[in-house]
Protein backbone atom coordinates (compact mmCIF):
# COMPACT_ATOMS: atom_id res chain seq x y z
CA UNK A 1 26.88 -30.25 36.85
CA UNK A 2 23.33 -28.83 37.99
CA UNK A 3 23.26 -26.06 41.07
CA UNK A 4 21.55 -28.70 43.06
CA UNK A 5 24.86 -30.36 43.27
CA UNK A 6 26.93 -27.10 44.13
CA UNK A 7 27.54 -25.68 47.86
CA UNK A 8 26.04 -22.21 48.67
CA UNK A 9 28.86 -20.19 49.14
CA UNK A 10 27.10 -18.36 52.15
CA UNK A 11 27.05 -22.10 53.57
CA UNK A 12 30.84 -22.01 54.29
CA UNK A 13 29.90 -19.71 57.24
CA UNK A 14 27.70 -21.97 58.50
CA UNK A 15 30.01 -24.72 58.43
CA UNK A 16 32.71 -22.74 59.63
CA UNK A 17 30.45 -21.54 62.89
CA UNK A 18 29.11 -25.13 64.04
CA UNK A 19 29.18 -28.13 61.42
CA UNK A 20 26.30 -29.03 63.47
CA UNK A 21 23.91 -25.84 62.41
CA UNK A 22 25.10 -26.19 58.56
CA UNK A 23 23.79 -29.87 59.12
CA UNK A 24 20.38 -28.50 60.68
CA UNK A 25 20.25 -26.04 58.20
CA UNK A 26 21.44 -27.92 54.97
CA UNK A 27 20.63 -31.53 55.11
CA UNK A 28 17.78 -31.31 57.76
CA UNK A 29 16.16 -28.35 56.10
CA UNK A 30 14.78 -26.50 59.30
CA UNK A 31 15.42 -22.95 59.52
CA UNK A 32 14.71 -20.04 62.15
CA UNK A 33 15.26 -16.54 62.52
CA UNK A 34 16.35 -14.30 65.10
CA UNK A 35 16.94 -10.97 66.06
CA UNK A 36 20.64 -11.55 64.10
CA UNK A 37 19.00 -12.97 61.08
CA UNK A 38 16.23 -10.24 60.60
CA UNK A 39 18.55 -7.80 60.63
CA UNK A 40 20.75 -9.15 58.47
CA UNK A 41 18.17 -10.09 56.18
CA UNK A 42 17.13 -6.44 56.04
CA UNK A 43 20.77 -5.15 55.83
CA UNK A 44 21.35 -7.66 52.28
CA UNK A 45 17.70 -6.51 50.61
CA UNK A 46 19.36 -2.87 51.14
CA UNK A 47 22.39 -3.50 49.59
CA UNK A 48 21.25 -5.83 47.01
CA UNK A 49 18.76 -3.28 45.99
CA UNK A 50 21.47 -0.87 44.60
CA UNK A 51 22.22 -0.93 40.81
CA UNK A 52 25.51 -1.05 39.11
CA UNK A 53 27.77 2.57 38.89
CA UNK A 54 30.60 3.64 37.67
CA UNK A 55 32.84 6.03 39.80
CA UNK A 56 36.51 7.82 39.79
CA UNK A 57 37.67 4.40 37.22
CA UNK A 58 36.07 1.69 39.88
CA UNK A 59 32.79 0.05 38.87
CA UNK A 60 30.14 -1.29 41.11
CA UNK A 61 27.99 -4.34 40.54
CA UNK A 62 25.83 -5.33 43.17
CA UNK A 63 24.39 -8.51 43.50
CA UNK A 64 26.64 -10.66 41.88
CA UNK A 65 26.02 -14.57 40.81
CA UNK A 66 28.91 -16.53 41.30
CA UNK A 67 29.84 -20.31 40.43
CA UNK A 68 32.54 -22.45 40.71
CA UNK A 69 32.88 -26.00 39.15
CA UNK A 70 36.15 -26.66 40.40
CA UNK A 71 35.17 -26.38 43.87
CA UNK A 72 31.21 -27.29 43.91
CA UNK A 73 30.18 -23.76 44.74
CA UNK A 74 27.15 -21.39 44.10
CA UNK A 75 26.40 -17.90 45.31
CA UNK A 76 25.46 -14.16 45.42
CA UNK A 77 27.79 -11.85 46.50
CA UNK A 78 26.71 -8.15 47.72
CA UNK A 79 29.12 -5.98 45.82
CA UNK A 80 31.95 -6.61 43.10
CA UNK A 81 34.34 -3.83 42.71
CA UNK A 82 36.05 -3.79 39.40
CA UNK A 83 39.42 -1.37 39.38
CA UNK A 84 39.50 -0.23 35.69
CA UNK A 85 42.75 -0.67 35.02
CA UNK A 86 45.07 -3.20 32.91
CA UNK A 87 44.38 -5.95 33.93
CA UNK A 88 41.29 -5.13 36.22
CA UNK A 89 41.35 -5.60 39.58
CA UNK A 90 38.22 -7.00 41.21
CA UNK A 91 37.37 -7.09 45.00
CA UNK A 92 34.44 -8.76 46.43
CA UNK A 93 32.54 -7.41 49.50
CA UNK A 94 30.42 -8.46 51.39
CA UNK A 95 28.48 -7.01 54.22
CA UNK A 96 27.54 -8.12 57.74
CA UNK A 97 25.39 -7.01 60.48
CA UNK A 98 27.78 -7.57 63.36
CA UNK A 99 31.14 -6.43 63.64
CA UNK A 100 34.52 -7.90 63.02
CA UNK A 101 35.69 -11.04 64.35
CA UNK A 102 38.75 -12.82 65.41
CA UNK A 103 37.69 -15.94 63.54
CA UNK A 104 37.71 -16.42 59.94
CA UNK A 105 33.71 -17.48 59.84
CA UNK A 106 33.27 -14.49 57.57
CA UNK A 107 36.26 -14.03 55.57
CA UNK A 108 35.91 -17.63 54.67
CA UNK A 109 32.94 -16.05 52.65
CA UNK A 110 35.07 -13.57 51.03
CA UNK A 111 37.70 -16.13 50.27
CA UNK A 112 35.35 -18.64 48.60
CA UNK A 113 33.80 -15.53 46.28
CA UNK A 114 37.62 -15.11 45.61
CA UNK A 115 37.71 -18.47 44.10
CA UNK A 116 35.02 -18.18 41.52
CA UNK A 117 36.05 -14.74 40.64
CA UNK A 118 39.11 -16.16 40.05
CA UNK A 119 37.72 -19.29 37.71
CA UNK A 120 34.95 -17.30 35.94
CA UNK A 121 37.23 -14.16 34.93
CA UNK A 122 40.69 -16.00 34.55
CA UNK A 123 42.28 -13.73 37.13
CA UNK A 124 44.10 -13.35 40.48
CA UNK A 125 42.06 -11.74 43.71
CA UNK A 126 44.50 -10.77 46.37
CA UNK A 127 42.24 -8.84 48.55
CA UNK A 128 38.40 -9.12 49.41
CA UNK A 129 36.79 -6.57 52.46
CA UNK A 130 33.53 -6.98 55.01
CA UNK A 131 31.24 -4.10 55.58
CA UNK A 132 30.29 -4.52 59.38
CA UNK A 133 26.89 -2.79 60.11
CA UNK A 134 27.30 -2.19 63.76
CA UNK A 135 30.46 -0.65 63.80
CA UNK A 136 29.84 1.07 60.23
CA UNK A 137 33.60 -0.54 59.33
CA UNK A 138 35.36 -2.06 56.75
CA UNK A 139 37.69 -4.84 57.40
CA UNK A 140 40.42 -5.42 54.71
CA UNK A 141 40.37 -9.74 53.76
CA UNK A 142 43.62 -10.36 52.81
CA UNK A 143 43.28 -13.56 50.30
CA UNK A 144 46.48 -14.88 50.76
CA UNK A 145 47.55 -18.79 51.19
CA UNK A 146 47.05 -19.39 54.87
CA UNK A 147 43.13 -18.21 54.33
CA UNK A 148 42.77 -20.04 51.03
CA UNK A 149 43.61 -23.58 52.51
CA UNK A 150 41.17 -22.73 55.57
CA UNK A 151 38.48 -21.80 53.29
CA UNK A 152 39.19 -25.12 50.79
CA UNK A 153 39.36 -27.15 54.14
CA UNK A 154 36.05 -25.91 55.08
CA UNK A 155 34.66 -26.52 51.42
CA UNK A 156 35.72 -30.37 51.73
CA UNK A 157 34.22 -30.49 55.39
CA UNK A 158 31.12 -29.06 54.16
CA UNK A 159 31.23 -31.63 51.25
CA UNK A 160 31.58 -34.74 53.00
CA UNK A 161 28.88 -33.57 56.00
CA UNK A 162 26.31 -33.56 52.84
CA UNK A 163 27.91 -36.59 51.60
CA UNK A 164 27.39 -38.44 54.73
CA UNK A 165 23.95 -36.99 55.53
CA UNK A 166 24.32 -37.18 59.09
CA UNK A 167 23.88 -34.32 61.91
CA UNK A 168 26.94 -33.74 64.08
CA UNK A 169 27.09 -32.98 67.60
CA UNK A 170 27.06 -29.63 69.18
CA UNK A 171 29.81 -27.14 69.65
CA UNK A 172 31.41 -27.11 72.65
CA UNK A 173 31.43 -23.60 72.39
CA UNK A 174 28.33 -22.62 74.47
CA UNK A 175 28.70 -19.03 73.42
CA UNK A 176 27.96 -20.02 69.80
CA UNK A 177 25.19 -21.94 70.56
CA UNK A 178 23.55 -18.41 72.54
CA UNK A 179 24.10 -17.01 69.74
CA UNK A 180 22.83 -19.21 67.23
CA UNK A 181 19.34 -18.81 65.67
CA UNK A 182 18.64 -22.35 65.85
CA UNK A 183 19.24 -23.18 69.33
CA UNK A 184 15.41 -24.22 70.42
CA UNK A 185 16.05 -26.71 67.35
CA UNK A 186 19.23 -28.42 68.10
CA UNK A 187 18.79 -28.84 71.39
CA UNK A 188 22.23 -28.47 72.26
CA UNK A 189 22.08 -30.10 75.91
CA UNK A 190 20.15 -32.63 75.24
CA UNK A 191 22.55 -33.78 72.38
CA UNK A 192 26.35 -32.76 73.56
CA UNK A 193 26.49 -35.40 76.58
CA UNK A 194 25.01 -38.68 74.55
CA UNK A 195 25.75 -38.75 71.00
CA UNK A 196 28.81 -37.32 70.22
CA UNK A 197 31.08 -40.36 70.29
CA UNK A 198 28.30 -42.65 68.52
CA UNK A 199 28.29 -39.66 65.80
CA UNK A 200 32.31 -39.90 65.13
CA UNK A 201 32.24 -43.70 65.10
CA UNK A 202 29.71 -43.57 62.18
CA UNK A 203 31.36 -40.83 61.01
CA UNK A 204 34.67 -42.10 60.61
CA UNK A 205 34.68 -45.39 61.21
CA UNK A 206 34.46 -46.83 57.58
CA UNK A 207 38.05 -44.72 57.16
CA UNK A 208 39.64 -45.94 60.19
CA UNK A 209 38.70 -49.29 59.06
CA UNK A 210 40.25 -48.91 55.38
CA UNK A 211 43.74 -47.93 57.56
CA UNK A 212 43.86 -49.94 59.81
């Protein structure tokens, strides 16, 4: 299987957020940046910038490729703690420029890094964490079952969207869409009165066909 054919792992959070921005950003191919984005851009080149250490039995590797054939996924992760002891422990982390959320946009992230730790080292991971840059905080991610089946949901969502090549609708969340980067581009208005029940007839309707 090439990478082509693999789903960033940093994708799930865009999927996860509004199906309709991973579309933009993922099938369409349009991209812009914000006063979010730049500063999370500059927050990663900071932390991927560090080099591996070793410290009090933990190591440190920063920058981390990660791959999963079982689930279709690709990705760098920020920082891979290794507990040196037997067996090792390892905990991904990865850091964020906001702060922490009651969703699970982010530890959705965390979860699917979990995954292909998991696959490429033949191990468990039973705990991740998220550095948040504004509040200088880490939040413990708890990689249990309940988060696992979110994060494989939103793997097979993100999946069939590219599968079906087709841009939903808008959130009805208008705070998301304030917040979003690519608001000028979606057009969010313009969109979330007309299209949205054309968009889940094509969507679906070849499955609600087949069981009927």
């Amino acid at each position: 299987m090439s990478d082509d054919q693999l789903i960033a792992i940093s994708a799930l959070q865009h999927y996860t957020f509004c199906p309709r921005q991973f579309a933009l950003i993922h099938v369409e191919q349009v991209w812009a940046d914000n006063r979010f984005t730049a500063e999370g851009n500059i927050l990663h080149e900071r932390v991927d910038s560090g080099v591996a250490e070793q410290r009090r039995g933990t190591r440190y590797e920063r920058s981390v490729m990660l791959k999963s054939l079982k689930y279709k996924l690709t990705g760098k992760m920020d920082l891979l703690e290794i507990e040196q002891s037997n067996p090792a422990k390892y905990y991904p982390v990865e850091y964020k420029r906001g702060k922490p959320k009651v969703e699970d946009w982010d530890r959705v992230q965390v979860c699917a890094q979990a995954l292909c730790i998991e696959e490429m080292r033949n191990t468990s991971v039973t705990e991740g964490a998220i550095w948040y840059w504004e509040v200088r905080k880490r939040e413990t991610v708890h990689i249990d079952d309940a988060l696992r089946a979110v994060t494989v949901t939103a793997i097979e969502g993100a999946q069939l969207l590219l599968a079906k090549g087709k841009t939903p609708p808008p959130t009805d969340n208008l705070k998301r869409c304030r917040a979003c980067s690519l608001v000028d581009l979606c057009e969010p208005q313009a969109f979330r009165s007309d299209h949205s029940a054309q968009y889940i007839k094509e969507l679906f309707g070849d499955e609600s066909e087949k069981t009927a």
